[in-house]
C-alpha atoms as a PDB file:
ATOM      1  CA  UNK A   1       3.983  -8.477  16.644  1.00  0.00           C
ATOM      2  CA  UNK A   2       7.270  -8.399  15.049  1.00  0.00           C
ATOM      3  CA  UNK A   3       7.579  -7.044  11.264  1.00  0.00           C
ATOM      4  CA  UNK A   4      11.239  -8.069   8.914  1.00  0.00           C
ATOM      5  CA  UNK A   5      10.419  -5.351   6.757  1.00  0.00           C
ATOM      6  CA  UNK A   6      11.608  -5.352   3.080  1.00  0.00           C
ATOM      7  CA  UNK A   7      12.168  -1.621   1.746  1.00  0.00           C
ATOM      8  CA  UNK A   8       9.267  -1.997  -0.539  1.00  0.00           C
ATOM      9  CA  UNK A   9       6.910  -2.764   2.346  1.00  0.00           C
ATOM     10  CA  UNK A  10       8.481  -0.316   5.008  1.00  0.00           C
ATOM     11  CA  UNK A  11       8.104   2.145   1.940  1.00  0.00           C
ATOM     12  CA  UNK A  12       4.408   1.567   2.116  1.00  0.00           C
ATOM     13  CA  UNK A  13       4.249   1.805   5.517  1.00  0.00           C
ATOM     14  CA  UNK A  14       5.815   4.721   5.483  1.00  0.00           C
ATOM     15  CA  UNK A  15       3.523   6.017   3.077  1.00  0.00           C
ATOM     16  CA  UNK A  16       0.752   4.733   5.187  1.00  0.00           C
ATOM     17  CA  UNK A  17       1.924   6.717   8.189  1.00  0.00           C
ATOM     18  CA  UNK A  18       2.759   9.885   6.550  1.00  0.00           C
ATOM     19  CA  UNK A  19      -1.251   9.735   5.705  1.00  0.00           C
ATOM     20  CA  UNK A  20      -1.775   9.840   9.339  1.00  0.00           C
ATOM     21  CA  UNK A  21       0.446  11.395  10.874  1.00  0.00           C
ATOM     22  CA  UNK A  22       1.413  14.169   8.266  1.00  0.00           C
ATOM     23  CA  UNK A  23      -1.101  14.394   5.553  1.00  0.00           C
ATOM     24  CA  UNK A  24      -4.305  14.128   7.407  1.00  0.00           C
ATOM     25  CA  UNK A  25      -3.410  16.948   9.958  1.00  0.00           C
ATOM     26  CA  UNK A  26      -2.117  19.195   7.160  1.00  0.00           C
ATOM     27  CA  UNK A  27      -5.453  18.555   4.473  1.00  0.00           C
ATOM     28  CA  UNK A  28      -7.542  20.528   6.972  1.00  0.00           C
ATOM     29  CA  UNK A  29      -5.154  23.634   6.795  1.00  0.00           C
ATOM     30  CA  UNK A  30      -5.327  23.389   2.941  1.00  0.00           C
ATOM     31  CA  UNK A  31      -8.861  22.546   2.150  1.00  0.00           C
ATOM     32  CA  UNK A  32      -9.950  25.864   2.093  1.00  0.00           C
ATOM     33  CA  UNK A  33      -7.365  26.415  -0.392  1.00  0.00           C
ATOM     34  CA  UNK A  34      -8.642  24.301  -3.362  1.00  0.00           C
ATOM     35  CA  UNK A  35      -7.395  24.625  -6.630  1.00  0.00           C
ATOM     36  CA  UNK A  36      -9.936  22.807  -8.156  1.00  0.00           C
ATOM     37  CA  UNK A  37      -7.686  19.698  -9.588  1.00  0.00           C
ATOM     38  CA  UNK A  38     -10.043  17.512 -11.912  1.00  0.00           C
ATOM     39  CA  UNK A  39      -7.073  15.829 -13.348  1.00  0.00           C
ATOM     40  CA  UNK A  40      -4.415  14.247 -11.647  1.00  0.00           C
ATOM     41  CA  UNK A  41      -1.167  16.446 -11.069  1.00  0.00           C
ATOM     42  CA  UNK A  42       1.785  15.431 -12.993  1.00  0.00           C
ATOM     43  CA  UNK A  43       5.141  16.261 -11.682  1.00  0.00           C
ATOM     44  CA  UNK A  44       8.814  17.184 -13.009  1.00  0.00           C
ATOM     45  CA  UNK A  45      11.444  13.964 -12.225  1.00  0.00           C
ATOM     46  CA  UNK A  46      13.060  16.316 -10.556  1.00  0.00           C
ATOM     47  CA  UNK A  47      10.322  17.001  -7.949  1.00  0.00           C
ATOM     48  CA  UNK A  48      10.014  13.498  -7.933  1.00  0.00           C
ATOM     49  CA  UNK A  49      13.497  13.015  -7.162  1.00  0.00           C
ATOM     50  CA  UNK A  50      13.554  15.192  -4.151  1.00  0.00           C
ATOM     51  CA  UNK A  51      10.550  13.802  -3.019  1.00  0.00           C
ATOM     52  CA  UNK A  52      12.295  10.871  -2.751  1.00  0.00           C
ATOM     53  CA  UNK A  53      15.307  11.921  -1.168  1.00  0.00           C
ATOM     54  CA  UNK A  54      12.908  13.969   1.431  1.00  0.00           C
ATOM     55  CA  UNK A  55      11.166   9.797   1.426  1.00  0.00           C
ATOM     56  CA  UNK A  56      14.297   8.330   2.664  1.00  0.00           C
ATOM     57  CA  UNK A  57      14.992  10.842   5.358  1.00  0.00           C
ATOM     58  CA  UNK A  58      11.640  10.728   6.721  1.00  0.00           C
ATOM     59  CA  UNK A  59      11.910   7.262   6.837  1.00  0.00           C
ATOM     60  CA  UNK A  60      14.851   7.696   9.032  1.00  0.00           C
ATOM     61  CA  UNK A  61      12.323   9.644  11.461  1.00  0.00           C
ATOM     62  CA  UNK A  62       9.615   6.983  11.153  1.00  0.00           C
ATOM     63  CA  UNK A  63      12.352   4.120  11.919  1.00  0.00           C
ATOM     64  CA  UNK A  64      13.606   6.088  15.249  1.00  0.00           C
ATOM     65  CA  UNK A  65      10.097   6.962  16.149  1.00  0.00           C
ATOM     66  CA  UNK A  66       9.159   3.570  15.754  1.00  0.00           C
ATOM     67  CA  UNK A  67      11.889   2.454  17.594  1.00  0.00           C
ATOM     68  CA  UNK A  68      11.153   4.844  20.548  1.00  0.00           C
ATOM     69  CA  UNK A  69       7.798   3.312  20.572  1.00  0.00           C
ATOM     70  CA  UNK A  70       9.041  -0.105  21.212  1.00  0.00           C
ATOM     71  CA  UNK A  71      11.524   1.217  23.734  1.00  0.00           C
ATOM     72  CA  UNK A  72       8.072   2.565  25.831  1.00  0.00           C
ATOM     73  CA  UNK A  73       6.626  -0.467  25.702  1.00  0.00           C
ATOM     74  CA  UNK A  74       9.627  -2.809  26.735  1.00  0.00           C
ATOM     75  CA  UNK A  75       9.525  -0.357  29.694  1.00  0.00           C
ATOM     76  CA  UNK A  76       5.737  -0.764  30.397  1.00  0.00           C
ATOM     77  CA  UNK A  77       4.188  -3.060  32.310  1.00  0.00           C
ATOM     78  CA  UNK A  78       1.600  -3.821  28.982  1.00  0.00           C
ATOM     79  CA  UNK A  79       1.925  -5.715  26.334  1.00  0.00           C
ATOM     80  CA  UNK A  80       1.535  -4.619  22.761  1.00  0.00           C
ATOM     81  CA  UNK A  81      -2.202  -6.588  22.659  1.00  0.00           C
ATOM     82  CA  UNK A  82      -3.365  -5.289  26.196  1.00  0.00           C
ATOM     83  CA  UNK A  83      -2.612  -2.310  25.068  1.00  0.00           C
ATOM     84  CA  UNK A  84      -4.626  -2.427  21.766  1.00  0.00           C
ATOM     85  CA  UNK A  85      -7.225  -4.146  23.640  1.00  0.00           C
ATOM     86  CA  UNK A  86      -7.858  -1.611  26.262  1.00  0.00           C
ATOM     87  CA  UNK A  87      -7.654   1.530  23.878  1.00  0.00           C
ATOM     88  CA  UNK A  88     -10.298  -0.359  21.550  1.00  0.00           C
ATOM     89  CA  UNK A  89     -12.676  -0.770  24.245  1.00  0.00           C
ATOM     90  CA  UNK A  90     -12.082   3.280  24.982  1.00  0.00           C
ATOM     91  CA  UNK A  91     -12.235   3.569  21.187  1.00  0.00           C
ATOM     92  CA  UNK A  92     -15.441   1.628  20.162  1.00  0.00           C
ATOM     93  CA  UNK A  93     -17.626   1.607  23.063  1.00  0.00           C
ATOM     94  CA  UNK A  94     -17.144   5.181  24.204  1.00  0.00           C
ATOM     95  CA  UNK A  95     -15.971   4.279  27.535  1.00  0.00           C
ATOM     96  CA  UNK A  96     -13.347   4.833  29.988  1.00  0.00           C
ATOM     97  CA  UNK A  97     -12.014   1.804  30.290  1.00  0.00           C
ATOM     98  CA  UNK A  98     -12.166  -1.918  29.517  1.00  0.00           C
ATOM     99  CA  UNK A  99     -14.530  -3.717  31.838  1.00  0.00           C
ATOM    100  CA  UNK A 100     -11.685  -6.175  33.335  1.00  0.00           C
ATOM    101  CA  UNK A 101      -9.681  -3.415  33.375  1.00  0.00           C
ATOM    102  CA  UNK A 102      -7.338  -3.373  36.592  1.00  0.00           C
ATOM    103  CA  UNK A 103      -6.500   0.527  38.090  1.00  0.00           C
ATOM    104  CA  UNK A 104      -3.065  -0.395  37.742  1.00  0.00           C
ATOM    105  CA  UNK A 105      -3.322  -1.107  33.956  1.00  0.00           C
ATOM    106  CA  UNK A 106      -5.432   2.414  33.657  1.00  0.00           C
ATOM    107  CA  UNK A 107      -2.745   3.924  35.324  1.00  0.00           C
ATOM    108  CA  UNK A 108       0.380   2.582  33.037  1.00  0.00           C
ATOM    109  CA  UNK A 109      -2.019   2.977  29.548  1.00  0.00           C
ATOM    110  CA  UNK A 110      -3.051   6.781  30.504  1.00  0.00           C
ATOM    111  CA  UNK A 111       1.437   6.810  31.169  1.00  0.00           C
ATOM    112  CA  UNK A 112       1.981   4.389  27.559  1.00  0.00           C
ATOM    113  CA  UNK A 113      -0.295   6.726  25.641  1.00  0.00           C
ATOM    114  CA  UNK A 114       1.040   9.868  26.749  1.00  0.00           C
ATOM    115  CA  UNK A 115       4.543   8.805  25.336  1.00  0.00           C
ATOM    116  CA  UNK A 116       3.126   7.396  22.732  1.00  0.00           C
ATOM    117  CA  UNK A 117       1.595  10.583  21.488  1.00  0.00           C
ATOM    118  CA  UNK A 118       4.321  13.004  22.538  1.00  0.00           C
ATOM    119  CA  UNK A 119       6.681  10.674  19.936  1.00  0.00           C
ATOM    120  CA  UNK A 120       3.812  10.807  17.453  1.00  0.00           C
ATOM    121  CA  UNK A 121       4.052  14.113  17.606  1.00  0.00           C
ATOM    122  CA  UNK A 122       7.615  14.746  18.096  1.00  0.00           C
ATOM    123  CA  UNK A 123       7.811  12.243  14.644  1.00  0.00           C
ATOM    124  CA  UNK A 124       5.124  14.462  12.831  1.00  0.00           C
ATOM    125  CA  UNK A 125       7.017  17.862  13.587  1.00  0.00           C
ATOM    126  CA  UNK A 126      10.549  16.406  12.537  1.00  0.00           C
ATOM    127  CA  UNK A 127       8.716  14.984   8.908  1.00  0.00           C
ATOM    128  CA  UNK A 128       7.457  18.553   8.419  1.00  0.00           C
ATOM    129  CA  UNK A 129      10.925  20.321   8.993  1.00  0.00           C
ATOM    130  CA  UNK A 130      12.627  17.294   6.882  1.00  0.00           C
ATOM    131  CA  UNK A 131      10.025  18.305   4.179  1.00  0.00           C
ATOM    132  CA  UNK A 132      10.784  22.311   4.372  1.00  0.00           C
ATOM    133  CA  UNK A 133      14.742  21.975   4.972  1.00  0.00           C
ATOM    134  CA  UNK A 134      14.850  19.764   1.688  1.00  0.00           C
ATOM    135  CA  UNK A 135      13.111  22.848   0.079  1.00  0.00           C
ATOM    136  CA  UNK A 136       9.732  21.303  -0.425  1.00  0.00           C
ATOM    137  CA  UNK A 137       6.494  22.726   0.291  1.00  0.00           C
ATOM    138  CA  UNK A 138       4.425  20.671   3.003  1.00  0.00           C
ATOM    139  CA  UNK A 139       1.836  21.555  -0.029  1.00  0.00           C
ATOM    140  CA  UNK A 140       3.823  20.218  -2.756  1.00  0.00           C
ATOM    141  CA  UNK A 141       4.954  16.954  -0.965  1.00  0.00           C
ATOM    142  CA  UNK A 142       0.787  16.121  -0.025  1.00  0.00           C
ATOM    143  CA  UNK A 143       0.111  16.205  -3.316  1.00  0.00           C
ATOM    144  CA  UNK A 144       2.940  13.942  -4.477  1.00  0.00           C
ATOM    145  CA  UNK A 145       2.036  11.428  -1.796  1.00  0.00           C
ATOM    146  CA  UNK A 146      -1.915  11.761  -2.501  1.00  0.00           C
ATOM    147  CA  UNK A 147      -0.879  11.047  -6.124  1.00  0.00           C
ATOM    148  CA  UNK A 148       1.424   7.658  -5.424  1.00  0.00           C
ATOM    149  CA  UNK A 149      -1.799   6.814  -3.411  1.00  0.00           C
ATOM    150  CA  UNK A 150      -3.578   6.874  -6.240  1.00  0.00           C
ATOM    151  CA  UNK A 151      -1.245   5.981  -9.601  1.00  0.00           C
ATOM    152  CA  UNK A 152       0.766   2.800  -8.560  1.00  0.00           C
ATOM    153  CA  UNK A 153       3.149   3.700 -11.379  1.00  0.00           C
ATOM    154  CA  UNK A 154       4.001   6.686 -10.103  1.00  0.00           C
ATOM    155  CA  UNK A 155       4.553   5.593  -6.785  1.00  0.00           C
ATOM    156  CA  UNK A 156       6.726   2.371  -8.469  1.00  0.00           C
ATOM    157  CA  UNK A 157       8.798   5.866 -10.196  1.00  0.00           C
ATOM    158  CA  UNK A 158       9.443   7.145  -6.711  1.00  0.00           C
ATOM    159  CA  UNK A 159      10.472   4.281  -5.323  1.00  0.00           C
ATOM    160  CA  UNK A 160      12.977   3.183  -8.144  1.00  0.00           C
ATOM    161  CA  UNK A 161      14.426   6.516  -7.237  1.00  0.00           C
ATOM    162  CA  UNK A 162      15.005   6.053  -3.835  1.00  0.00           C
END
């Protein structure tokens, strides 16, 4: 599956992966944490506007990442779909692998996913020190991204800014 990504939809993918990759490991450290926000936040254009500049480089990290990604699986003996389909059938039926499931494919997915998760997590590190050496609060920029999430407009200000 090949994506020609326009900068409005790569934006939203980014988006989409920062959720997963940045957001949802982070939320757990801060729940405890609660300010108690009944309304939405609003922010300064300035935050905004480093929040978009901290966008573009983290972009730049999802784009290599990505890339890197591809690169393991140009190397692999899998495709992209075997892949998928063997880590669904660990994923859904709780077992250890997929019934026509060859050794040799356990042995290169268990080698794919391993690389796959040591970028993820190379990616997810490099976002966070992007977000802290642009002077931004992991804090600060969760709540920006939880609000574009929710308030298209303000997501549509962000990304006019980028």
């Amino acid at each position: 599956m090949h994506f020609q990504l326009t900068k409005k939809g790569f934006f939203l993918i980014t988006l989409t992966a920062l959720f997963f990759f940045l957001i949802a490991p982070l939320s757990a450290q801060s729940e405890g944490s609660g300010s108690g926000q009944g309304n939405a936040p609003s922010f300064e254009d300035s935050e905004l506007q480093k929040f978009a500049q901290v966008m573009e480089e983290i972009q730049s990290v999802q784009t290599e990442s990505n890339q890197k990604i591809e690169s393991a699986f140009s190397d692999s003996s899998l495709s992209k779909q075997r892949f998928n389909t063997l880590y669904q059938a660990r994923k859904s039926g709780n077992q250890q692998k997929a019934e026509d499931e060859t050794s040799s494919e356990t042995k290169e997915f268990n080698k794919l996913a391993k690389q796959i998760q040591t970028i993820q997590q190379s990616s997810q590190k490099q976002m966070v020190e992007t977000v802290r050496n642009n002077d931004m609060t992991v804090q600060k920029f969760n709540q920006i991204v939880k609000a574009m999430r929710s308030n298209p407009e303000l997501g549509q200000r962000v990304q006019e800014m980028m």
